[in-house]
Protein backbone atom coordinates (compact mmCIF):
# COMPACT_ATOMS: atom_id res chain seq x y z
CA UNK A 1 27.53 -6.14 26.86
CA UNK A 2 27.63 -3.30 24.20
CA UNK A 3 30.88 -3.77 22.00
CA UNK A 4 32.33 -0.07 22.04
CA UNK A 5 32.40 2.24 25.29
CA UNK A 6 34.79 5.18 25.79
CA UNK A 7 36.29 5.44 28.85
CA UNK A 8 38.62 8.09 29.12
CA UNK A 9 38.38 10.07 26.24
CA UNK A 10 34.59 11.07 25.08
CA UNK A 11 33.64 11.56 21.57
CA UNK A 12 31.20 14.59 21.19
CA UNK A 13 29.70 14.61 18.23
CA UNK A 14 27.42 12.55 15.70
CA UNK A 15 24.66 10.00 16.14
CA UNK A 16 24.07 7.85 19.26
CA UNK A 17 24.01 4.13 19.46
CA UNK A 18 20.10 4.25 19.37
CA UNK A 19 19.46 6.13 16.78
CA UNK A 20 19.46 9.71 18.41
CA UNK A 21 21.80 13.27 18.39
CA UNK A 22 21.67 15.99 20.59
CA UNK A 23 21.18 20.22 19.15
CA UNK A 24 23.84 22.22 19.30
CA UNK A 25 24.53 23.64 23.13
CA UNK A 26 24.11 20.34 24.94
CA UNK A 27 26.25 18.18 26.17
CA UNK A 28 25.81 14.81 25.06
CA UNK A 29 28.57 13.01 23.89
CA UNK A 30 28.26 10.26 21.21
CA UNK A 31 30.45 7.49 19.83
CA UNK A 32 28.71 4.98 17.18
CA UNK A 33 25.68 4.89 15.07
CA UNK A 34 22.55 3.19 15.67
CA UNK A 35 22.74 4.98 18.12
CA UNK A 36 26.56 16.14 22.27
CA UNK A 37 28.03 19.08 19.38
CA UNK A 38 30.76 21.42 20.45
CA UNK A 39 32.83 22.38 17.11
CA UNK A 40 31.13 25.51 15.34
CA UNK A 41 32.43 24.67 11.90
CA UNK A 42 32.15 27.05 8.88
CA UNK A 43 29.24 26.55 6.72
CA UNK A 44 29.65 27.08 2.99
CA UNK A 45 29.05 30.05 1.64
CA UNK A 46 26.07 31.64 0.06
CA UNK A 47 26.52 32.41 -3.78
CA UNK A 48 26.79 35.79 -4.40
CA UNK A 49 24.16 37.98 -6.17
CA UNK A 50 26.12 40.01 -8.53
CA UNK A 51 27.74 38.68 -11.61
CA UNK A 52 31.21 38.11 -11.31
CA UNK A 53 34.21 38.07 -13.59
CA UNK A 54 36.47 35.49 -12.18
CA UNK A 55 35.52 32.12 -11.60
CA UNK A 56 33.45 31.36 -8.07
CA UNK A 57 35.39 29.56 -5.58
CA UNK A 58 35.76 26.00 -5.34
CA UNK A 59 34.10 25.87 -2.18
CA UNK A 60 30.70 27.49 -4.03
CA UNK A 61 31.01 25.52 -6.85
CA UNK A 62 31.29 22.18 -4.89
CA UNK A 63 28.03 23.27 -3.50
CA UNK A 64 26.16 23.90 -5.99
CA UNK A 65 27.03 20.63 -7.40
CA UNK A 66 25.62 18.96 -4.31
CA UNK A 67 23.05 20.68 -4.91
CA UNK A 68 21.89 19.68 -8.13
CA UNK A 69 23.05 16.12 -7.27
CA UNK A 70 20.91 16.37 -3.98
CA UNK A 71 17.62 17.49 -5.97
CA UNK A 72 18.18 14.88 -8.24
CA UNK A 73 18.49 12.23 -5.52
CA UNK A 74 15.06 13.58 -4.05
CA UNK A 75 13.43 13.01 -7.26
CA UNK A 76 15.15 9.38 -7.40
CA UNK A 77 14.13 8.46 -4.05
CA UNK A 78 10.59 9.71 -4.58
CA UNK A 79 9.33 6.30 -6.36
CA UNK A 80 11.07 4.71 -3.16
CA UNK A 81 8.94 7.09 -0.64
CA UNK A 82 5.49 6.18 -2.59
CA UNK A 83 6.42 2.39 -2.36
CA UNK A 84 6.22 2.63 1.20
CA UNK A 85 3.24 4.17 1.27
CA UNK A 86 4.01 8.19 1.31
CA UNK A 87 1.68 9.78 -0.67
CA UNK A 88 2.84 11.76 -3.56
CA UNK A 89 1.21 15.32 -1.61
CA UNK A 90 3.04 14.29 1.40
CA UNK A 91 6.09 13.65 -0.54
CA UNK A 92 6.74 17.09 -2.81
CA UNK A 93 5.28 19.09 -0.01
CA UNK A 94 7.90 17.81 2.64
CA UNK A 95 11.07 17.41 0.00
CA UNK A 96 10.43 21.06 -1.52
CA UNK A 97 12.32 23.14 0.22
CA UNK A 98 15.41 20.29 1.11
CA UNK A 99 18.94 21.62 0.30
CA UNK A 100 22.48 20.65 0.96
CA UNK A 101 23.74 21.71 4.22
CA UNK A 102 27.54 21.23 3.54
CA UNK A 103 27.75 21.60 7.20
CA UNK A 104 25.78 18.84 8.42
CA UNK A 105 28.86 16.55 5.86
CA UNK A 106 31.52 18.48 7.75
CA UNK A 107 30.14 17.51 11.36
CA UNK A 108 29.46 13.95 10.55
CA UNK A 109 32.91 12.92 8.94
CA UNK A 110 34.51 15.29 11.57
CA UNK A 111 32.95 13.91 14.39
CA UNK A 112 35.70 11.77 15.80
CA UNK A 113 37.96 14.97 16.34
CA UNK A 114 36.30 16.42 19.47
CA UNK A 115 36.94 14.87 22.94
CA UNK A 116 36.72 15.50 26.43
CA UNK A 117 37.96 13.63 29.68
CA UNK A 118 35.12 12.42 31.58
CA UNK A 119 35.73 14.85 34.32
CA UNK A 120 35.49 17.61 32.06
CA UNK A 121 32.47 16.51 30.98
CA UNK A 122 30.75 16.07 33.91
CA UNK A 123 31.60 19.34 35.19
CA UNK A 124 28.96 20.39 32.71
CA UNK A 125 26.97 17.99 32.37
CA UNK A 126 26.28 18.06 36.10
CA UNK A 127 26.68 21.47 37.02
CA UNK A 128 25.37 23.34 39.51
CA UNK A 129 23.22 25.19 37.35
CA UNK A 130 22.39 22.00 35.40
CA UNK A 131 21.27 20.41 39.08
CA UNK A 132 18.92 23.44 40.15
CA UNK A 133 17.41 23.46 36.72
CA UNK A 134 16.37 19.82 36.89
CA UNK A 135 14.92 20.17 40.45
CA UNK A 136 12.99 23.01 39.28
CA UNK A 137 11.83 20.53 36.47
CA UNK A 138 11.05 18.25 38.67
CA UNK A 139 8.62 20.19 40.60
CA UNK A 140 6.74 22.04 37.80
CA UNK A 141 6.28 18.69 36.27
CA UNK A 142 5.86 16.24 39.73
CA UNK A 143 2.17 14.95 38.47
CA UNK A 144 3.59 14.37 35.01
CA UNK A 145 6.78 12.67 36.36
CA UNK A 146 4.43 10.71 38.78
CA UNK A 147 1.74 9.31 35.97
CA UNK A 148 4.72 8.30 33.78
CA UNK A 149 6.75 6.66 36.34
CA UNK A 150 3.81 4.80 37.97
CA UNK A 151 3.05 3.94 33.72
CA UNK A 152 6.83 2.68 33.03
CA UNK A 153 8.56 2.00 35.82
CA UNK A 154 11.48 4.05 34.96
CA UNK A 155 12.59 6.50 37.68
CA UNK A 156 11.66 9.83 37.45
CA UNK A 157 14.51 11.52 37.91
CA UNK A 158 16.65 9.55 35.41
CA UNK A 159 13.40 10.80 32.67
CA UNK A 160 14.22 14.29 33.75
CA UNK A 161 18.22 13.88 33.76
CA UNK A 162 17.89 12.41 29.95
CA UNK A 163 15.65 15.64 29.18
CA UNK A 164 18.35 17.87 30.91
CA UNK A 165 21.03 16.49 29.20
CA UNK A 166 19.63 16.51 25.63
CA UNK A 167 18.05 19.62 25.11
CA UNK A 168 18.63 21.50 28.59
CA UNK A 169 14.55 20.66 29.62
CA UNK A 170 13.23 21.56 26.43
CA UNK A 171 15.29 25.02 26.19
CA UNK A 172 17.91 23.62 23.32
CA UNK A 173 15.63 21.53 20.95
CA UNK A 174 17.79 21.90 17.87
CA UNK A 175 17.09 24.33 15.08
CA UNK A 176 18.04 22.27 12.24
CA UNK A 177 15.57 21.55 9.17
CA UNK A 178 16.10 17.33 10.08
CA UNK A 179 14.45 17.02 6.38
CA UNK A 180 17.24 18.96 4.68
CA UNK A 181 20.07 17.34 7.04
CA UNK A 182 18.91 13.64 7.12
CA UNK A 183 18.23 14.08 2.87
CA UNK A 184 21.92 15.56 3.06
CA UNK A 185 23.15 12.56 4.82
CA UNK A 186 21.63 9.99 3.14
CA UNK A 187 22.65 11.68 -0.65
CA UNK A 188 26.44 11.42 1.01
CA UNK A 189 26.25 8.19 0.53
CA UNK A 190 28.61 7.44 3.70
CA UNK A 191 25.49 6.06 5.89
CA UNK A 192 22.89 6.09 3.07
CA UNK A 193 21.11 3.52 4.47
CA UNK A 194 20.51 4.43 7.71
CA UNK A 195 19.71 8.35 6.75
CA UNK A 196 17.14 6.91 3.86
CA UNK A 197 15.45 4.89 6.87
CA UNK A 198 15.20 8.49 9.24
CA UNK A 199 13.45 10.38 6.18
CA UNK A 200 11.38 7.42 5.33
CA UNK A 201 10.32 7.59 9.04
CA UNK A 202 9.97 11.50 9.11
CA UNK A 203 7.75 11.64 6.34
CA UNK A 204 5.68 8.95 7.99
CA UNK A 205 5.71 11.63 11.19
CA UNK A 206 4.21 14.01 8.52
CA UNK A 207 1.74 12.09 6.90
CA UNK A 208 0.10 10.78 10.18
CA UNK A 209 -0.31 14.17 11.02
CA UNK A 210 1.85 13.92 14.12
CA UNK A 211 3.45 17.74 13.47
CA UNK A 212 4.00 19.54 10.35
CA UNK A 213 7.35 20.47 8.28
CA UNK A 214 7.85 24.18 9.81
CA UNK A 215 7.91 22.10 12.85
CA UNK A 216 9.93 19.17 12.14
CA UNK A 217 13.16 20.87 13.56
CA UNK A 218 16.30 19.38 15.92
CA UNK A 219 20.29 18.53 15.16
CA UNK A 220 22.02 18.71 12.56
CA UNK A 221 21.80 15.08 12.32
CA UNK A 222 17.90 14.79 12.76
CA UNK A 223 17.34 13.94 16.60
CA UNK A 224 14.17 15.91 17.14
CA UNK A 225 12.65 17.24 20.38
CA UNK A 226 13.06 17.58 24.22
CA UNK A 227 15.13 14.08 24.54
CA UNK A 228 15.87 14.08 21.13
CA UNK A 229 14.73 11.32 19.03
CA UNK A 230 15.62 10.19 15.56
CA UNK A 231 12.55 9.47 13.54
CA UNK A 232 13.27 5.42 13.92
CA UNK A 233 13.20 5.82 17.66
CA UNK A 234 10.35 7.96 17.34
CA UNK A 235 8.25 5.51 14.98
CA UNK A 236 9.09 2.65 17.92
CA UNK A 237 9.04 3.90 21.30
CA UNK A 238 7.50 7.40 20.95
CA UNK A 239 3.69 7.65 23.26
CA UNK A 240 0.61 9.75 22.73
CA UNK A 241 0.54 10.55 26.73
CA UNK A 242 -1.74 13.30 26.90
CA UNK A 243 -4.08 11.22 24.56
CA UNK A 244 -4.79 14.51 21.75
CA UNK A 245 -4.16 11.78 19.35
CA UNK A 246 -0.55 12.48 18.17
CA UNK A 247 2.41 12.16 19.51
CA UNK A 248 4.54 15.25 19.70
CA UNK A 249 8.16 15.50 21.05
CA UNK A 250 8.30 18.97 19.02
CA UNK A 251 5.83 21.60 21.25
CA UNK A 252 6.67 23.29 23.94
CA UNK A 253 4.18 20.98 26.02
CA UNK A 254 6.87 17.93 27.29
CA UNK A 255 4.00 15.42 28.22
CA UNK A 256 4.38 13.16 25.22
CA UNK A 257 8.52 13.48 24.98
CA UNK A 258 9.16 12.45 28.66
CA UNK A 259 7.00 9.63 28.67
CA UNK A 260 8.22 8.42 25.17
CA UNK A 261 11.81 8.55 26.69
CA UNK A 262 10.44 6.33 29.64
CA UNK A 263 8.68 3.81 27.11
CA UNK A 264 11.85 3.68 25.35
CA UNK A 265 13.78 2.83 28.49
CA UNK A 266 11.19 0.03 29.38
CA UNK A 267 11.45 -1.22 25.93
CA UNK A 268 15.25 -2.05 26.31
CA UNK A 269 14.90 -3.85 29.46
CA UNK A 270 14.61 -0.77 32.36
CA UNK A 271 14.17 -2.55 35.88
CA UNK A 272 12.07 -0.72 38.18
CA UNK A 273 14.12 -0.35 41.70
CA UNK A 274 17.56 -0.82 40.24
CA UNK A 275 20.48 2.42 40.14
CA UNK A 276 22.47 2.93 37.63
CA UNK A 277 25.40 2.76 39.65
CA UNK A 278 26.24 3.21 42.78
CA UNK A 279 30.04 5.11 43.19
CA UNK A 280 32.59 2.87 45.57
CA UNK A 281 36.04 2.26 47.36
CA UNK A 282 37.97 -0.54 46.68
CA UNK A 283 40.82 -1.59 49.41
CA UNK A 284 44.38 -1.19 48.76
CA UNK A 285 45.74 -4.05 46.60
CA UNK A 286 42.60 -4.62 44.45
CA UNK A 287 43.25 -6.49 41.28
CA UNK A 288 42.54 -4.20 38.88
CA UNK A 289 42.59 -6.84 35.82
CA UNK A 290 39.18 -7.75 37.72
CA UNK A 291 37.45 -4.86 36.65
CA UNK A 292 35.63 -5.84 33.76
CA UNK A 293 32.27 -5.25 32.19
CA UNK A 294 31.69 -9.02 31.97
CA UNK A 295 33.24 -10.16 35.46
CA UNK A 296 29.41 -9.54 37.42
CA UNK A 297 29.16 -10.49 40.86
CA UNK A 298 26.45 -9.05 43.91
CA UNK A 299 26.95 -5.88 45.60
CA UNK A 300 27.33 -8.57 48.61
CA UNK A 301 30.02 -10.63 47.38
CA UNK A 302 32.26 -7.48 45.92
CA UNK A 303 31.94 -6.55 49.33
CA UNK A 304 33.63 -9.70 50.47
CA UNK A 305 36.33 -8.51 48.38
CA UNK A 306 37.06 -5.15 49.98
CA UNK A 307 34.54 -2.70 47.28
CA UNK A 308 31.95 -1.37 49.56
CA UNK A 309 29.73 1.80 48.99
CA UNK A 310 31.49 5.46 50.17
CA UNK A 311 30.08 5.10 54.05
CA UNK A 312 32.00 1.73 54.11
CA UNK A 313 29.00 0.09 53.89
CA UNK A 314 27.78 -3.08 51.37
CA UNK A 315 25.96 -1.60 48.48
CA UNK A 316 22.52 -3.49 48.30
CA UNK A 317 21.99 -6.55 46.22
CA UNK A 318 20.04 -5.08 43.90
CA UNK A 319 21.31 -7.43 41.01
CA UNK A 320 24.99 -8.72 39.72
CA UNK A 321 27.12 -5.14 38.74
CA UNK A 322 30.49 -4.62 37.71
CA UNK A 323 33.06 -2.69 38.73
CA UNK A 324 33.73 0.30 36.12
CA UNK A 325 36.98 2.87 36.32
CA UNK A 326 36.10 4.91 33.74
CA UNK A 327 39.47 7.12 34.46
CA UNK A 328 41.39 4.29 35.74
CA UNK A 329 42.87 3.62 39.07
CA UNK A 330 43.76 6.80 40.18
CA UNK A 331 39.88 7.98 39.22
CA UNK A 332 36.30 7.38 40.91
CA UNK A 333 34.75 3.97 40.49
CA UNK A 334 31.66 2.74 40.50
CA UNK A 335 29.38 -0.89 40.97
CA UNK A 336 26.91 -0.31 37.65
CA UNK A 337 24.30 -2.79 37.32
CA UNK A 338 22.45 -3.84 34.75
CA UNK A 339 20.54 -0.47 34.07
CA UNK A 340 23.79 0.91 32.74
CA UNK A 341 23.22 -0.88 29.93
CA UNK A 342 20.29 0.06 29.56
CA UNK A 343 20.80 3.68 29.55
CA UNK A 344 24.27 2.83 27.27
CA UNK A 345 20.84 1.66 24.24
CA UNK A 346 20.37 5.89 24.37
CA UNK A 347 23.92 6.67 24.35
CA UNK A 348 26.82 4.37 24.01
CA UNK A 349 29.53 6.55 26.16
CA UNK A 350 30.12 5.54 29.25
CA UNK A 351 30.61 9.43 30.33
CA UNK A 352 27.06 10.13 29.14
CA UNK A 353 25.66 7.32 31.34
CA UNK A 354 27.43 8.52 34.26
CA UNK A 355 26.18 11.82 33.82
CA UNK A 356 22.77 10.84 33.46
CA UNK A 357 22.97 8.95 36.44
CA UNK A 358 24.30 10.86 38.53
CA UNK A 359 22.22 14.40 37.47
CA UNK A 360 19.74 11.80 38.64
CA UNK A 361 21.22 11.43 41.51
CA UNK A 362 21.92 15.00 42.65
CA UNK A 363 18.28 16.02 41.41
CA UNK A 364 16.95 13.64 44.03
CA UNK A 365 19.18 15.22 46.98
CA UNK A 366 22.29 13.06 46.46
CA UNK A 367 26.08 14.46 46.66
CA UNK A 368 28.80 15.07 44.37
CA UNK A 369 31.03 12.15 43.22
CA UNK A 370 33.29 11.50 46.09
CA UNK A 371 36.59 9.92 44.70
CA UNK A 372 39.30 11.86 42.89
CA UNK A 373 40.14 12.37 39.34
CA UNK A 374 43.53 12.94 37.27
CA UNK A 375 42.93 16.11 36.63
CA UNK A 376 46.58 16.28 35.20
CA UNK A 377 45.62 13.92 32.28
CA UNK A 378 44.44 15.34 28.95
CA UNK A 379 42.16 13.45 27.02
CA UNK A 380 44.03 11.97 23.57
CA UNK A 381 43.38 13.46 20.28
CA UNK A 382 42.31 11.42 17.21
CA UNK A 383 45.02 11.21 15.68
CA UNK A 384 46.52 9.69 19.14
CA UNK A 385 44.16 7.48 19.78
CA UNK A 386 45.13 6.01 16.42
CA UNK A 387 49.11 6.26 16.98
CA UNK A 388 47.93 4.26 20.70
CA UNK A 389 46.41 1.43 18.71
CA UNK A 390 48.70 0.78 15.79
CA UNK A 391 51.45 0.69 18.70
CA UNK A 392 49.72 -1.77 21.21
CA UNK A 393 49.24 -3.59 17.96
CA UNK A 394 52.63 -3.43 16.63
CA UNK A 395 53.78 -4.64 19.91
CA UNK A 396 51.79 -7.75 19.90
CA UNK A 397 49.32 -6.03 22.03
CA UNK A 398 46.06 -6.57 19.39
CA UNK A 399 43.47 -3.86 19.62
CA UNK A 400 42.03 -5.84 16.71
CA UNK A 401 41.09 -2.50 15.33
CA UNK A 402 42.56 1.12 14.31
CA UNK A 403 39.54 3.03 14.68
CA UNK A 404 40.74 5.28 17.55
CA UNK A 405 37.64 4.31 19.66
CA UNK A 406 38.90 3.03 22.97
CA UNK A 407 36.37 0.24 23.68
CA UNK A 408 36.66 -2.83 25.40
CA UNK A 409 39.35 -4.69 22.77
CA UNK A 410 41.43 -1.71 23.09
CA UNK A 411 41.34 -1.52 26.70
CA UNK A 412 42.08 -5.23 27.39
CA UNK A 413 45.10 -4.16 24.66
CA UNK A 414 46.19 -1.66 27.51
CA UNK A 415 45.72 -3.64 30.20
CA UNK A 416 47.87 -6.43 28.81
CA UNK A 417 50.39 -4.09 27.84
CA UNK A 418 50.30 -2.52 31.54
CA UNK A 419 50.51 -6.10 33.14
CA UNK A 420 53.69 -6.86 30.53
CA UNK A 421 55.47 -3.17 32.13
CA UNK A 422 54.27 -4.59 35.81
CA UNK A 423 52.09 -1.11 36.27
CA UNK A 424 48.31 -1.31 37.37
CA UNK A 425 46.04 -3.60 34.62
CA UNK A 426 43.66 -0.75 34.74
CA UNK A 427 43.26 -0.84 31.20
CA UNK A 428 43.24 3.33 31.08
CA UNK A 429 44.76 4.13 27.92
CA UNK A 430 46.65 7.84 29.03
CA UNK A 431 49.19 9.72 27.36
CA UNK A 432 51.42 7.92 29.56
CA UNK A 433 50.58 4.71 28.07
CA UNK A 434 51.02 6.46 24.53
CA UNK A 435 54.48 8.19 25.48
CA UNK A 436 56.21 3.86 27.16
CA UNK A 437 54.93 2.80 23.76
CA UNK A 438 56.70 5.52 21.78
């Protein structure tokens, strides 16, 4: 089981567990590195053409500092590129025009800031508009959707739900130079050596002739294309589908992009047949402390315990699932099996799974989620999340960490604390939980 998965409260911003970021204007949240973008933060601004008499802001001249500092990292990390076999043409052709975006800094130290509860979230993420969109998708590209999923195994409707959720089917790509962003990332210094790995990657994407640097556009962290893919991901799952000889997420044309997205989902262990999820009941007194990522058991024997599927029924055993409550008790749950997980190696949040899954799920006919959500709750801030876990800690309640994710040490932190107060072990950490502890 991954080691960090919001629950509640869902960070929207930065790089995803696998190595990929969503453009600006979806809605893909995003909690850890590998492996969404709502704030529009100030860039920094432009020096000015006419001579002044005072002295330029701060702001300006901390800018053009990085930028000298950034050139003269592109000329350090040249010898670097060649070493790994970048020609020098390839090289000063693609690193020419690379500035510092003082933005991109902003958005990646700021990412933690913006949050949304999960219902929020998948309000847009599976709109109504969101749903037609996809179906239309669907249809234009059925023979497409057919070949891939008869290639992969991966459902097709959970290829087109990624592609709707990254880049709204191809409509949101990201207009970000990735060269200049991932050069400005890696010059930070704060995730060097992850950033120096994307541009080592995306001039390889160059040299092989796979698109050119006009083209090489996406996020303002460098996830490129219609289901956005950093270059990594790109060097190891991305498919030439069309068979031209290249493989290009970046062209209008989606052929190569939505299979790549389906090899990438085979790679990390898809099983052909299996949901997602499947959303349940579960009968009055259910222990709560039993819902657990790691307590597995099949659909048939959770049944024997009262969870059944919406129409009362047994879900099918198609494999051991948990029971998730990714709003707590007084929220929707859901069986999720082990394709979940699988979908959590594109994006860690449990939100953005659940969205996936179940845009899936209303492109192919199904209805909306069924059980109720606290719509009264607010999602914590940051700085909350932060005050939660030093508090639980303090308490003797050890979230091991004060990172203000709320993953599965920090829920069990909750849930203990809930158990010692005799409320429901849900593990949901609400303002309520934050306002006992004050």
């Amino acid at each position: 089981m991954r080691w960090m998965r919001a629950v509640s409260a869902i960070v929207l911003a930065g790089v995803g567990s696998a190595g990929m970021a969503a453009p600006d204007g979806s809605v893909r949240p995003k909690t850890r590195d590998g492996g969404i973008t709502l704030a529009a933060l100030a860039t920094a601004p432009n020096a000015s053409l006419r001579p002044v008499l005072r002295p330029a802001p701060a702001e300006t001249r901390v800018s053009t500092t990085h930028d000298a500092g950034l050139r003269q990292w592109v000329a350090a990390f040249r010898s670097r590129a060649l070493a790994e076999g970048i020609s020098a043409r390839v090289y000063d052709n693609a690193m020419a025009s690379v500035r510092y975006v003082a933005d991109v800094v902003r958005r990646d130290r700021n990412q933690s800031e913006f949050t949304k509860t999960i219902w929020d979230y998948l309000d847009t993420a599976v709109s109504d508009h969101r749903i037609r969109n996809g179906k239309a998708a669907l249809k234009k590209h059925r023979a497409l959707l057919d070949r891939v999923e008869k290639r992969f195994g991966v459902d097709r409707e959970i290829v087109v739900a990624i592609w709707g959720l990254e880049s709204a089917y191809g409509a949101v790509r990201g207009k970000t130079d990735v060269m200049s962003a991932m050069a400005t990332l890696a010059y930070d210094a704060r995730r060097a050596a992850f950033f120096e790995a994307q541009v080592l990657a995306a001039l390889k994407i160059l040299q092989d002739g796979h698109t050119t640097p006009a083209r090489l556009k996406g996020s303002w962290a460098g996830a490129m294309g219609h289901t956005q893919f950093m270059p990594t991901s790109w060097r190891d799952h991305a498919v030439d589908f069309n068979g031209d000889g290249r493989r290009d997420i970046w062209g209008d044309d989606p052929t190569d992009a939505l299979a790549s997205t389906a090899a990438y989902l085979k790679a990390n262990g898809w099983r052909t047949g299996q949901p997602w999820g499947v959303e349940v009941r579960v009968p009055d007194g259910f222990d709560y402390a039993s819902a657990r990522r790691e307590n597995t058991r099949m659909p048939s024997a959770w049944a024997r315990l009262g969870v059944v599927a919406m129409d009362g029924r047994a879900v099918p055993d198609h494999g051991r699932a948990s029971v998730l409550l990714p709003a707590g008790h007084q929220g929707a749950a859901f069986l999720v099996f082990d394709n979940f997980e699988v979908l959590e190696s594109y994006n860690t949040a449990d939100a953005y799974v659940i969205g996936v899954g179940h845009l899936a799920d209303r492109i192919t006919g199904g209805g909306p989620i069924r059980g109720d959500w606290p719509r009264q709750d607010r999602a914590l801030t940051y700085d909350e999340r932060i005050e939660l876990q030093t508090r639980l800690t303090a308490a003797g309640f050890d979230t091991r960490k004060i990172d203000a994710r709320i993953g599965p040490l920090t829920i069990a932190a909750v849930r203990a604390y809930q158990q010692s107060k005799g409320w429901v072990p849900d593990g949901y950490a609400s303002l309520n939980v934050l306002k006992s502890l004050r």
